[in-house]
C-alpha atoms as a PDB file:
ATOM      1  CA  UNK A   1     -60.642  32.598  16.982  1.00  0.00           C
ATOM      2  CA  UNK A   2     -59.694  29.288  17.081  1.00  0.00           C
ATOM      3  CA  UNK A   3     -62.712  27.293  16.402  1.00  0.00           C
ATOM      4  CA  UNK A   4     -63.211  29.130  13.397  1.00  0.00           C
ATOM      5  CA  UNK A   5     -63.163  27.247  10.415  1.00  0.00           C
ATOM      6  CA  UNK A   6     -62.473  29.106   6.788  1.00  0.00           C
ATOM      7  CA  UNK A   7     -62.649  26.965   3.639  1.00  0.00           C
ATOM      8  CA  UNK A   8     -62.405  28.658   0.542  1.00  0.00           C
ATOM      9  CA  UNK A   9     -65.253  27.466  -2.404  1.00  0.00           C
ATOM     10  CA  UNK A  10     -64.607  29.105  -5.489  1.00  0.00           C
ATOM     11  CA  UNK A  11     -68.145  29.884  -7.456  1.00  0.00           C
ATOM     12  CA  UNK A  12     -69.101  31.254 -11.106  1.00  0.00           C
ATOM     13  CA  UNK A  13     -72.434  33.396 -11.974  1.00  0.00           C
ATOM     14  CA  UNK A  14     -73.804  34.819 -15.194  1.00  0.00           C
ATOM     15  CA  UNK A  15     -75.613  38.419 -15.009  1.00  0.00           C
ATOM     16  CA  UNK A  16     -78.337  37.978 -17.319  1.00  0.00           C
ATOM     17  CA  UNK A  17     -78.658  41.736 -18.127  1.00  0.00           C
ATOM     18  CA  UNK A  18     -75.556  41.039 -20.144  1.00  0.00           C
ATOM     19  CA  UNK A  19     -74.359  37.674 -20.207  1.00  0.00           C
ATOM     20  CA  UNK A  20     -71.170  38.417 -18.553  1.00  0.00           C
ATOM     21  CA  UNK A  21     -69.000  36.146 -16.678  1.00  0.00           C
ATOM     22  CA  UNK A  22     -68.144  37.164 -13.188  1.00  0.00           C
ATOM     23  CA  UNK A  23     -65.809  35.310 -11.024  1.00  0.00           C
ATOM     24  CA  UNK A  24     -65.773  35.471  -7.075  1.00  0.00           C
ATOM     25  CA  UNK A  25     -65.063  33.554  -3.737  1.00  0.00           C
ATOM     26  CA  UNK A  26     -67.339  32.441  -1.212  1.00  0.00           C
ATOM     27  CA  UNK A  27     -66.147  31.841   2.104  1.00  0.00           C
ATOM     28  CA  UNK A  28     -67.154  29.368   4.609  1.00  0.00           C
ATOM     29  CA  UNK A  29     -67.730  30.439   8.350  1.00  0.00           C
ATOM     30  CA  UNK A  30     -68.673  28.121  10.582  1.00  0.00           C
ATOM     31  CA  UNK A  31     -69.488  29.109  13.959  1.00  0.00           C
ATOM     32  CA  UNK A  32     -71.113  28.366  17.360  1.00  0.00           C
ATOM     33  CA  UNK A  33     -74.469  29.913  18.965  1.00  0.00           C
ATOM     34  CA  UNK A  34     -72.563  32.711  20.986  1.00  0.00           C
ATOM     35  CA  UNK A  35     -70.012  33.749  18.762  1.00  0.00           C
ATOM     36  CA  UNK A  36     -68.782  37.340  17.994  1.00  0.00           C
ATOM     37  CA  UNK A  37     -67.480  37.021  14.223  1.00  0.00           C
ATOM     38  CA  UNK A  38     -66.270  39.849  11.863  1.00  0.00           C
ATOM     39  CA  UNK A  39     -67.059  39.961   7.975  1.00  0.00           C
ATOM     40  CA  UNK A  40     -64.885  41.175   5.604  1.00  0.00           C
ATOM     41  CA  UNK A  41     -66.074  43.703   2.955  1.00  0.00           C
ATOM     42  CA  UNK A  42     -63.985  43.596  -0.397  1.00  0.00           C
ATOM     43  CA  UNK A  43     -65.871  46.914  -1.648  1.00  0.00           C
ATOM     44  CA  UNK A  44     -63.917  49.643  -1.627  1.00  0.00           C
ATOM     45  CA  UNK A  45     -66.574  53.309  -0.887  1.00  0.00           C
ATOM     46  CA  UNK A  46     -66.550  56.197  -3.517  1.00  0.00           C
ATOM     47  CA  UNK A  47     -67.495  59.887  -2.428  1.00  0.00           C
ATOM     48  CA  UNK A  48     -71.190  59.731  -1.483  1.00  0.00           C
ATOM     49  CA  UNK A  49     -71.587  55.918  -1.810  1.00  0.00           C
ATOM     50  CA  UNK A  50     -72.414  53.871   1.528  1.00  0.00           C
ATOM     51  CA  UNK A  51     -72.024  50.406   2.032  1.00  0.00           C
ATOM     52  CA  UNK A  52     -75.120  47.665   2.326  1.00  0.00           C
ATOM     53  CA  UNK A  53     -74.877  43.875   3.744  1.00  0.00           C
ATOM     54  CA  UNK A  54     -77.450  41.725   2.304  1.00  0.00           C
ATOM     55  CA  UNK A  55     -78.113  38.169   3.824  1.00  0.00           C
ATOM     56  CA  UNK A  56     -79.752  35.714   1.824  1.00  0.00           C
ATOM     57  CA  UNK A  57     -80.679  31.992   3.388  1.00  0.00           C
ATOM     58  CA  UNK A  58     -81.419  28.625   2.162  1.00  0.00           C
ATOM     59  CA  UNK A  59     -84.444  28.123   3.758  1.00  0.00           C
ATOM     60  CA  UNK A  60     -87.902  29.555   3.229  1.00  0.00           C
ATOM     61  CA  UNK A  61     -88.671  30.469   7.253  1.00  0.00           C
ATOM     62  CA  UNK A  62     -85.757  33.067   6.917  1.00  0.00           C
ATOM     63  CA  UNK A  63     -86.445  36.176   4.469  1.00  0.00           C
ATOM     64  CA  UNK A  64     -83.542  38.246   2.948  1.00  0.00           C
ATOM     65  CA  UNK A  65     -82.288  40.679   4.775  1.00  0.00           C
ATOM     66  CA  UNK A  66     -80.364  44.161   4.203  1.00  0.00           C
ATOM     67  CA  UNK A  67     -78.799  45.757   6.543  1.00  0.00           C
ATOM     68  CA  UNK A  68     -78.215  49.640   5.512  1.00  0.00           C
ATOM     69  CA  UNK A  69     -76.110  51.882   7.824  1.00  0.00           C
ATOM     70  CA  UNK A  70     -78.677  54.811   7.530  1.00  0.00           C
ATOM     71  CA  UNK A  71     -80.981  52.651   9.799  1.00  0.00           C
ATOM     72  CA  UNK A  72     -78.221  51.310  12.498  1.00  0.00           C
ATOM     73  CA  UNK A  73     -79.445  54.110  14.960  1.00  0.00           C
ATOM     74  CA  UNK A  74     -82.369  53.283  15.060  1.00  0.00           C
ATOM     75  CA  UNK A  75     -81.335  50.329  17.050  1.00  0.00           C
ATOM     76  CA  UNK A  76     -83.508  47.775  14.033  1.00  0.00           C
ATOM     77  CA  UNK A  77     -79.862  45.518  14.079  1.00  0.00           C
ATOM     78  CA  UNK A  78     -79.142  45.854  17.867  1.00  0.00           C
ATOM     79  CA  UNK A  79     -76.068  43.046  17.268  1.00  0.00           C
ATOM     80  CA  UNK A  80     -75.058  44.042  14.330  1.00  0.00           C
ATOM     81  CA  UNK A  81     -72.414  46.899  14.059  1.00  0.00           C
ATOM     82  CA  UNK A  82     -69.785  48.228  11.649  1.00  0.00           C
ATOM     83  CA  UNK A  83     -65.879  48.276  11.901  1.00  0.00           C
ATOM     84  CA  UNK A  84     -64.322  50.715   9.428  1.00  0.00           C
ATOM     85  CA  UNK A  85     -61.576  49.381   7.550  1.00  0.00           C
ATOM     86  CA  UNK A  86     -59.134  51.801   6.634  1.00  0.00           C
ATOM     87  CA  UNK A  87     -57.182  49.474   4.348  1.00  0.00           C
ATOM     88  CA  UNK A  88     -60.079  49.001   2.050  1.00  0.00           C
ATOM     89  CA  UNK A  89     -61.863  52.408   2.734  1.00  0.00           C
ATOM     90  CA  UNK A  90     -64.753  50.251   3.282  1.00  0.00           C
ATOM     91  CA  UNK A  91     -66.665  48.525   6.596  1.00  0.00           C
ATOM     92  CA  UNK A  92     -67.344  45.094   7.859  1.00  0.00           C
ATOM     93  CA  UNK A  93     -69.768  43.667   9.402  1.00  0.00           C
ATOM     94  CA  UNK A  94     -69.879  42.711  13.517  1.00  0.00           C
ATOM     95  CA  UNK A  95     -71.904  40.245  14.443  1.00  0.00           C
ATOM     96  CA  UNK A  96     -72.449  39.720  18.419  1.00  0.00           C
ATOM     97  CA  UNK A  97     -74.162  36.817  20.052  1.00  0.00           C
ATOM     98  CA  UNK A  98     -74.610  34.985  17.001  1.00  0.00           C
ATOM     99  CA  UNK A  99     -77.695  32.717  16.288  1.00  0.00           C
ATOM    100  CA  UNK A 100     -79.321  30.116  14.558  1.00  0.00           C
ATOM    101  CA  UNK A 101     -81.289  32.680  12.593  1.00  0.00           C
ATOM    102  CA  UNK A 102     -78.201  34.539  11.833  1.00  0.00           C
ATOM    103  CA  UNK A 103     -77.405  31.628   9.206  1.00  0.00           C
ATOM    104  CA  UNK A 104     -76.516  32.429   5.273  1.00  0.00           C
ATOM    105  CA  UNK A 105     -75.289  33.860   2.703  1.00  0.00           C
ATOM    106  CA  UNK A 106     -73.402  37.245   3.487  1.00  0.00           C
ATOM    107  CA  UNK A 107     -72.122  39.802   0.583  1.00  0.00           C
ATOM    108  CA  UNK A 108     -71.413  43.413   1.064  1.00  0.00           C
ATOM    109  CA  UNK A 109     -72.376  45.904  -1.778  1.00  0.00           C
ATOM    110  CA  UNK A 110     -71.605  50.141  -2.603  1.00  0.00           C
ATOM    111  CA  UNK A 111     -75.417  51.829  -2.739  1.00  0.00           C
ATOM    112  CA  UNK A 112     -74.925  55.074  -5.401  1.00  0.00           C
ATOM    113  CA  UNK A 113     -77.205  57.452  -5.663  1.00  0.00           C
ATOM    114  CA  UNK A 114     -77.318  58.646  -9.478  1.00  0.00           C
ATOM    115  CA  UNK A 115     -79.191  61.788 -10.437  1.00  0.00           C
ATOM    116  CA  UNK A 116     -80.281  61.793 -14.514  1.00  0.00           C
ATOM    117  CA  UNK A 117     -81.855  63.577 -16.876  1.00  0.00           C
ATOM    118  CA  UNK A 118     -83.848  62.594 -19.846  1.00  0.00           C
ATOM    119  CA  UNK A 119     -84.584  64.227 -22.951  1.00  0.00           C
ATOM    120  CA  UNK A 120     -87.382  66.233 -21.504  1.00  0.00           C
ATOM    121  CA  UNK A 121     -85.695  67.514 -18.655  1.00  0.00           C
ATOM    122  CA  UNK A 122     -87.198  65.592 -16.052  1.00  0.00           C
ATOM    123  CA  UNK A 123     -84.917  64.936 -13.107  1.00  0.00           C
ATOM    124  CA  UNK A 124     -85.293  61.400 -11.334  1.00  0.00           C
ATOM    125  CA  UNK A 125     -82.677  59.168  -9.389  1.00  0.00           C
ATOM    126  CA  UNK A 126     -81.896  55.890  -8.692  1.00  0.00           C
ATOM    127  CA  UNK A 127     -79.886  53.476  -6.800  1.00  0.00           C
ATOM    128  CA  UNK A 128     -77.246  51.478  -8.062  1.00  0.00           C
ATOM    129  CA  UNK A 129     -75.303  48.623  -6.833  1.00  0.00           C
ATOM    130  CA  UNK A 130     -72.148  47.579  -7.045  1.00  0.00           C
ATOM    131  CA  UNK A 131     -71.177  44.028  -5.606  1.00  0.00           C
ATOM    132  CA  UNK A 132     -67.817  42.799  -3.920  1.00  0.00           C
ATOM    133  CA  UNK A 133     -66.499  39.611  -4.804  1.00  0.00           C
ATOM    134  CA  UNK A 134     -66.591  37.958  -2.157  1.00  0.00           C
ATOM    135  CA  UNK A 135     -69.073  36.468   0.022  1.00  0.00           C
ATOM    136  CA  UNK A 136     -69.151  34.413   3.068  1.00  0.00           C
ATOM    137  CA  UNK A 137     -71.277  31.630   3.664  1.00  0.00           C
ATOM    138  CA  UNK A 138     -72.160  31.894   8.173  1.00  0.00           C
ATOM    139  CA  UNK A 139     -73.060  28.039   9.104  1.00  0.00           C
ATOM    140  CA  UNK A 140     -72.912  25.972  12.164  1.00  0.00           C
ATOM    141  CA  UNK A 141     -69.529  24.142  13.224  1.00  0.00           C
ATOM    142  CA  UNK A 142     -70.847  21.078  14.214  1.00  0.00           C
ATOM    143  CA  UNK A 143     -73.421  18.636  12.750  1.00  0.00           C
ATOM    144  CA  UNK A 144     -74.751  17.655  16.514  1.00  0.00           C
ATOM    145  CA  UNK A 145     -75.763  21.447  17.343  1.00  0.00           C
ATOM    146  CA  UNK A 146     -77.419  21.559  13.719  1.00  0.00           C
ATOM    147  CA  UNK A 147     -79.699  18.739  14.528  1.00  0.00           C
ATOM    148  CA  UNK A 148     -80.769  20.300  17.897  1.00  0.00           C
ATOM    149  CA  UNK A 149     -81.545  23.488  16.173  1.00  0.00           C
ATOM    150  CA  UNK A 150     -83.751  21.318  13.096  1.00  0.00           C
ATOM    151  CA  UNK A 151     -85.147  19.150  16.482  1.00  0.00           C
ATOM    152  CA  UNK A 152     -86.471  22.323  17.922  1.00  0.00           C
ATOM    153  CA  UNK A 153     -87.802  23.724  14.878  1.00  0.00           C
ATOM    154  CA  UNK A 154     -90.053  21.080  13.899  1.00  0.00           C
ATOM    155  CA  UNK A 155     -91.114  20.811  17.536  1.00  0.00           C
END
């Protein structure tokens, strides 16, 4: 672990549903084509709650991803695995063989199933989130390897 580099960056968010402050840390990464890293979920699970990891990225080439535990058999995140972490009652995310296009923005987040009932009776459900706070920013160590990887994306 020694050429890992963690610098904490403290950031600030609004939720616009109701114009609440919420206060977190974001964690820089930095790491080399190759590594095998291990994120840290802050979100502790409630009975019949999983845990999601969504990855968001700074550039356009690179969709959002989410990476749910119901689909890890199924082989769709072949280097990506889970670590249970007792402490926390939670699980953090393994990366292996880490790449360029494993670059972003990492949070963890508690999927809920709720069940409800409106006034007529009808029965639906839906999915609610609840967010850690903490995130962790993955980006390469060293400025060289970074303009190989923009020098072979343009080519």
């Amino acid at each position: 672990l020694e050429h890992f580099q963690f610098e904490p960056i403290r950031w600030l968010t609004t939720k616009p549903t109701r114009n609440k402050i919420i206060y977190g840390e974001e964690v820089e990464m930095k790491v080399r084509p190759g590594d095998n890293i291990t994120l840290y979920c802050d979100r502790s699970l409630t009975y019949g709650s999983l845990i999601l990891w969504i990855r968001n990225c700074s550039h356009e080439n690179q969709p959002s991803l989410i990476i749910d535990f119901t689909k890890w058999e199924l082989k769709i995140f072949q280097r990506f695995s889970s670590i249970y972490n007792r402490y926390n009652n939670s699980y953090d995310l393994h990366i292996t063989n880490t790449s360029v296009s494993d670059l972003g923005l990492y949070y963890c987040a508690e999927q809920e199933n709720k069940v409800n009932k409106d006034e007529k009776g009808i029965i639906s459900s839906s999915n609610v989130y609840y967010y850690g706070n903490r995130t962790t920013r993955l980006s390469l160590e060293c400025k060289e390897t970074l303009l190989l990887v923009i020098i072979s994306l343009i080519m």
